[in-house]
PDB file of N, CA and C in Angstrom:
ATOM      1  N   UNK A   1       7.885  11.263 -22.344  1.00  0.00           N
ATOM      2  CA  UNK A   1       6.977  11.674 -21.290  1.00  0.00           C
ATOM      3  C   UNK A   1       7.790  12.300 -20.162  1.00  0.00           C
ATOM      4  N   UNK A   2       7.403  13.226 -19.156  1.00  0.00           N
ATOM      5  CA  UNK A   2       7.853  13.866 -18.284  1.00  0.00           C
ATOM      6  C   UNK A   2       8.383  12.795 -17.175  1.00  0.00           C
ATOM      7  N   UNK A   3       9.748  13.074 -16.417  1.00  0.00           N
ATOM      8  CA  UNK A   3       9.998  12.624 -15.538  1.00  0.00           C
ATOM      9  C   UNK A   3       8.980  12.090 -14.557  1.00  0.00           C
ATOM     10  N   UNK A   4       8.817  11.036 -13.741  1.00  0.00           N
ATOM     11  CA  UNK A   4       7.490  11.310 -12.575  1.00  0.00           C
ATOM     12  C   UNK A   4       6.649  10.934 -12.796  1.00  0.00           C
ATOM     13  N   UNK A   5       5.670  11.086 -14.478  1.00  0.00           N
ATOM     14  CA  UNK A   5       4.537  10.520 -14.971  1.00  0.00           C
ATOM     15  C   UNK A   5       3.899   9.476 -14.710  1.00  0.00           C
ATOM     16  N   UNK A   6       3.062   9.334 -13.822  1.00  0.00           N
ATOM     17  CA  UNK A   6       1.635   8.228 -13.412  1.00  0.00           C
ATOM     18  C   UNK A   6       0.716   8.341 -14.206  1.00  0.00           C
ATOM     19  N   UNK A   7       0.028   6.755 -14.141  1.00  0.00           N
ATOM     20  CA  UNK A   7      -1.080   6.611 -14.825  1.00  0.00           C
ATOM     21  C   UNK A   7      -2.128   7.541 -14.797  1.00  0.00           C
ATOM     22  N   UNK A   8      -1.831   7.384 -13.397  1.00  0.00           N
ATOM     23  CA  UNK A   8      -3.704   8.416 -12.728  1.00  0.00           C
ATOM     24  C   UNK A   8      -3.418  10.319 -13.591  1.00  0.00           C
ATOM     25  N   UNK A   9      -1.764  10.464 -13.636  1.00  0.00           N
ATOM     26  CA  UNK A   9      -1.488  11.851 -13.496  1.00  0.00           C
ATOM     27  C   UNK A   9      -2.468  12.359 -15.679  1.00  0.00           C
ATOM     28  N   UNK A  10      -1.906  10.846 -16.528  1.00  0.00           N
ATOM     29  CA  UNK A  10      -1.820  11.006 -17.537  1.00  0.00           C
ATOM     30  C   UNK A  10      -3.336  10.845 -17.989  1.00  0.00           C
ATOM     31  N   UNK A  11      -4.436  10.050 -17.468  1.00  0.00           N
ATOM     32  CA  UNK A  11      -5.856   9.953 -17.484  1.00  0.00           C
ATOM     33  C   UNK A  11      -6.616  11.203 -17.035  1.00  0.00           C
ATOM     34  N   UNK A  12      -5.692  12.117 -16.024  1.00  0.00           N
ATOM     35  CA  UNK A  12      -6.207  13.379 -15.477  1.00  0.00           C
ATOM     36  C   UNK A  12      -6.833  14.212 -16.466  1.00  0.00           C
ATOM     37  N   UNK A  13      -5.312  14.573 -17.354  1.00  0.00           N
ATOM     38  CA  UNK A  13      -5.038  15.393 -18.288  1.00  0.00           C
ATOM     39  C   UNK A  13      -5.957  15.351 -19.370  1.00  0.00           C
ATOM     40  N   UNK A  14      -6.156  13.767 -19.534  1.00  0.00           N
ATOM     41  CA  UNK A  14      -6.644  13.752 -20.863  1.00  0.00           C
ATOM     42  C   UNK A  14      -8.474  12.809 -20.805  1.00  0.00           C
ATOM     43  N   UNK A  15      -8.700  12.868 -19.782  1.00  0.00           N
ATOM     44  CA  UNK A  15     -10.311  12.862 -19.517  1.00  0.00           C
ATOM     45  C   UNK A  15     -10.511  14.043 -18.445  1.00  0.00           C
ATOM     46  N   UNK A  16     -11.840  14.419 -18.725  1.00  0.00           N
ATOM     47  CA  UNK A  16     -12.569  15.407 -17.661  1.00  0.00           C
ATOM     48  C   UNK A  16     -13.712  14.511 -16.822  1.00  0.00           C
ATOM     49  N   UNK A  17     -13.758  13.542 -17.043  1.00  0.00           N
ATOM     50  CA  UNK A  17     -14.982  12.621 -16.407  1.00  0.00           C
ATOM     51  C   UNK A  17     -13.940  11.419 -16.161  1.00  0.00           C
ATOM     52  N   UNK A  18     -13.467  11.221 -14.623  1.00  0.00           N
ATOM     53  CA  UNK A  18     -12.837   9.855 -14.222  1.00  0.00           C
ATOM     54  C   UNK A  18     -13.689   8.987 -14.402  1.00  0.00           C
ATOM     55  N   UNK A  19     -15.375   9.032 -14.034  1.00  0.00           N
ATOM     56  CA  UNK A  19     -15.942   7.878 -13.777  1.00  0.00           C
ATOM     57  C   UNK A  19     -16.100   7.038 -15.174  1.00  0.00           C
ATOM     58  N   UNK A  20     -16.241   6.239 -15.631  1.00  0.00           N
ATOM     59  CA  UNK A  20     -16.397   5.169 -16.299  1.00  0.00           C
ATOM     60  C   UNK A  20     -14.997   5.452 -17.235  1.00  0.00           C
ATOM     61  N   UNK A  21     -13.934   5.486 -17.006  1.00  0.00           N
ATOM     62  CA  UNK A  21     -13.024   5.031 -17.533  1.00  0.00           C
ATOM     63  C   UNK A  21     -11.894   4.161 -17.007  1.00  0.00           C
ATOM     64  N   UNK A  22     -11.351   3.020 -18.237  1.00  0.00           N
ATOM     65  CA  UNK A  22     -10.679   2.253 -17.738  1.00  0.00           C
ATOM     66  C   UNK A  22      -9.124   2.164 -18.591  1.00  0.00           C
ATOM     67  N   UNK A  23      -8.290   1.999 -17.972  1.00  0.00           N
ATOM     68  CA  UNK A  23      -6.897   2.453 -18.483  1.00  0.00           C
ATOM     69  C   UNK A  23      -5.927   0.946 -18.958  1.00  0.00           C
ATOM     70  N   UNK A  24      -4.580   0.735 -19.867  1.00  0.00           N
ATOM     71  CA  UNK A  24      -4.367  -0.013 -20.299  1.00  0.00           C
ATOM     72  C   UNK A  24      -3.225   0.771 -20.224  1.00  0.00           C
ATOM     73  N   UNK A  25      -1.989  -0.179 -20.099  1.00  0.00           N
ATOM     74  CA  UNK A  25      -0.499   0.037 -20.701  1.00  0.00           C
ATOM     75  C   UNK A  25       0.340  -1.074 -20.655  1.00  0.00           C
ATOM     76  N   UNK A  26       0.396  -0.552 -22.362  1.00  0.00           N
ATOM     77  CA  UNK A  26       0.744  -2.044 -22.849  1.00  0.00           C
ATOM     78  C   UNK A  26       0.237  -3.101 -23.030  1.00  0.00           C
ATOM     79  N   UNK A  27      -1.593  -2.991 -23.085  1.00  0.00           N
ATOM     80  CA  UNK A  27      -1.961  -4.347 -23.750  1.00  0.00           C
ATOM     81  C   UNK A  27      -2.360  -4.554 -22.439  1.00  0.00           C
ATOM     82  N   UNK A  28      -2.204  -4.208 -21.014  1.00  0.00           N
ATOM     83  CA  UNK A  28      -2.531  -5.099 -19.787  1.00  0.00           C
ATOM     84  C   UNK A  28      -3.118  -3.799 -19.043  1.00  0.00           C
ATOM     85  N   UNK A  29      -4.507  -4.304 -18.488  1.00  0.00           N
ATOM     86  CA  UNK A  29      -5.109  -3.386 -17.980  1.00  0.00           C
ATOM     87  C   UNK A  29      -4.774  -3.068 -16.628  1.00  0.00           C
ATOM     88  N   UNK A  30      -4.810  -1.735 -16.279  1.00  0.00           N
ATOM     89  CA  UNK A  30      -4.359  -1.629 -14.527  1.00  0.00           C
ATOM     90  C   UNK A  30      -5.780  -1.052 -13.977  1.00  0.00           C
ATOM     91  N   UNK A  31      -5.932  -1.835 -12.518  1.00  0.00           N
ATOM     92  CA  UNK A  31      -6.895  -1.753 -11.919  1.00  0.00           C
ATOM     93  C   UNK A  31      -6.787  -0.139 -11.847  1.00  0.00           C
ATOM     94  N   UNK A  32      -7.644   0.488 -11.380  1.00  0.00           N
ATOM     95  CA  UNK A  32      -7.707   1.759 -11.168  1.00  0.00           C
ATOM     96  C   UNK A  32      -7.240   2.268  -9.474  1.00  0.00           C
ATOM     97  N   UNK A  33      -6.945   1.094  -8.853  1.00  0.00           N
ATOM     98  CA  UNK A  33      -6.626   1.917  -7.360  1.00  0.00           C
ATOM     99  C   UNK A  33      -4.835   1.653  -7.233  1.00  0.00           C
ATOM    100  N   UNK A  34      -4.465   1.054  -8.457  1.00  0.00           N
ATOM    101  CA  UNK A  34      -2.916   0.904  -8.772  1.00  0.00           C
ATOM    102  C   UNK A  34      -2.767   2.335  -9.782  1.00  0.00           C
ATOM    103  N   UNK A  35      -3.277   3.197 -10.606  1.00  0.00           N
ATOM    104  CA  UNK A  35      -3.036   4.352 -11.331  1.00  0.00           C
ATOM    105  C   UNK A  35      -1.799   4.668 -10.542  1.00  0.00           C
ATOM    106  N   UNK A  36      -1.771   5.498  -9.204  1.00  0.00           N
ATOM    107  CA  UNK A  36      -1.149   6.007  -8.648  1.00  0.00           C
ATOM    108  C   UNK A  36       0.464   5.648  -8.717  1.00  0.00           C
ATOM    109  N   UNK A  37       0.537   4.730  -8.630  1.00  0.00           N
ATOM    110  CA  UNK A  37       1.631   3.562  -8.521  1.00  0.00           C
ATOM    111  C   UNK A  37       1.943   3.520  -9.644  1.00  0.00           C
ATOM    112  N   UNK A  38       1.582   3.497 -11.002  1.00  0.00           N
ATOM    113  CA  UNK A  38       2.021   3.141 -11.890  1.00  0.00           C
ATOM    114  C   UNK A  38       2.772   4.285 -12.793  1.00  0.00           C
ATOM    115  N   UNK A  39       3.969   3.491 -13.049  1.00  0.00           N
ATOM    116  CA  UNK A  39       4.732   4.761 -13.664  1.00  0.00           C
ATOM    117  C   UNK A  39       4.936   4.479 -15.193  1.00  0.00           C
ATOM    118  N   UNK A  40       4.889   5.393 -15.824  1.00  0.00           N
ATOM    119  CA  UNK A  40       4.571   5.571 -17.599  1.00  0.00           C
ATOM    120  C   UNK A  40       6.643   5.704 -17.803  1.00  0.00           C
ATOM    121  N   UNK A  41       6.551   5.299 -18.509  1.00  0.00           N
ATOM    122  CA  UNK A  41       8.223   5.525 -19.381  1.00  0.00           C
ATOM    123  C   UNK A  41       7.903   5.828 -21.015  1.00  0.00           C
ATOM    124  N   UNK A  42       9.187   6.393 -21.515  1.00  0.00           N
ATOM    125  CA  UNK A  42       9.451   6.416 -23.053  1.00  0.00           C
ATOM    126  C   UNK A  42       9.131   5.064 -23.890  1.00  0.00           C
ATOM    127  N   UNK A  43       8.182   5.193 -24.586  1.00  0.00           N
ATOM    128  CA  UNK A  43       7.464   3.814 -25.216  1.00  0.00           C
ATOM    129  C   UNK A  43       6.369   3.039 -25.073  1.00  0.00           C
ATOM    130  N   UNK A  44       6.174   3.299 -23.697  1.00  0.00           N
ATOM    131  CA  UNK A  44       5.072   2.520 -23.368  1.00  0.00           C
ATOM    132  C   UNK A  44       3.719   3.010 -24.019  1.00  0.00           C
ATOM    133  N   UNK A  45       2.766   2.442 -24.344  1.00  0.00           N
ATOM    134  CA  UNK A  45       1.530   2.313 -24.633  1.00  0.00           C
ATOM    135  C   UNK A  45       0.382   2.474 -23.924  1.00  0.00           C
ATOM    136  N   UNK A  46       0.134   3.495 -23.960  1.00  0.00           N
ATOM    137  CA  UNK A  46      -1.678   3.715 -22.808  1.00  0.00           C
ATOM    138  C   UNK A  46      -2.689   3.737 -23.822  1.00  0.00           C
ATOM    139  N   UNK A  47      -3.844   2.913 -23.670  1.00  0.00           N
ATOM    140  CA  UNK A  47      -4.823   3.323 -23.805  1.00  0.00           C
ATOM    141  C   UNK A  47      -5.717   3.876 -22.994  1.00  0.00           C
ATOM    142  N   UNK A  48      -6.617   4.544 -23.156  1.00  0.00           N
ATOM    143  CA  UNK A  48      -7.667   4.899 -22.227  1.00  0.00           C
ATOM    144  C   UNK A  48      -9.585   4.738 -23.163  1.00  0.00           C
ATOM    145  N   UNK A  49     -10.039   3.955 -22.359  1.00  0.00           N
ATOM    146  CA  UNK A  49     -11.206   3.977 -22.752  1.00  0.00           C
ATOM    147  C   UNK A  49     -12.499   4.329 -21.807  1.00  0.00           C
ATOM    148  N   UNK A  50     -13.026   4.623 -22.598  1.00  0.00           N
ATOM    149  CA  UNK A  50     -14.395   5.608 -22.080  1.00  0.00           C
ATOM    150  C   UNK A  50     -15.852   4.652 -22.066  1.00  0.00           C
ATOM    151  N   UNK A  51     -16.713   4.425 -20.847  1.00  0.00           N
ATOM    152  CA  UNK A  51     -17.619   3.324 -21.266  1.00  0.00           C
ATOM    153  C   UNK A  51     -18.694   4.620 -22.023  1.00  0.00           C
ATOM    154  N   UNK A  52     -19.554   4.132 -22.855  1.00  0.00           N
ATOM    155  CA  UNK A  52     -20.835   5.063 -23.354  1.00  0.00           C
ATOM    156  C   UNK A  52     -21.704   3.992 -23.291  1.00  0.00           C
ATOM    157  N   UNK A  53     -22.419   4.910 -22.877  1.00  0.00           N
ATOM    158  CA  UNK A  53     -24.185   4.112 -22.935  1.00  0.00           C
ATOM    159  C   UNK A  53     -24.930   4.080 -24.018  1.00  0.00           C
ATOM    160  N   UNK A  54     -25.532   3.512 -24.634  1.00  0.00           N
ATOM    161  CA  UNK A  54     -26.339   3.823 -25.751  1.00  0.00           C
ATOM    162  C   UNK A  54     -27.410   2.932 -25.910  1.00  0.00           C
ATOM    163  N   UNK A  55     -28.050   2.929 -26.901  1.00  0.00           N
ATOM    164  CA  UNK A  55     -28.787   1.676 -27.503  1.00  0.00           C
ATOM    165  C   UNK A  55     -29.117   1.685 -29.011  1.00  0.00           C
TER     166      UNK A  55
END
């Protein structure tokens, strides 16, 4: 991953709708007003999940 890389920077990229998503690295979820703060390294694990509505 690029030098610098934040949570918030890497959820940017790869959702177009911030609202109802919630982020993970490494198995441990980060609140969303820590994104900023949080820095991604070689290895680590993000998930990102998307809530959907349905029935």
């Amino acid at each position: 991953m690029p030098g610098g890389l934040t949570l918030d920077r890497l959820v940017a990229t790869l959702s177009t709708a911030p609202s109802g998503v919630a982020a993970a690295v490494n198995e441990t979820v980060v609140p969303r007003s820590q994104w900023p703060a949080t820095p991604l390294g070689a290895g680590d694990r993000v998930e990102v999940l998307t809530a959907v509505q349905g029935g």
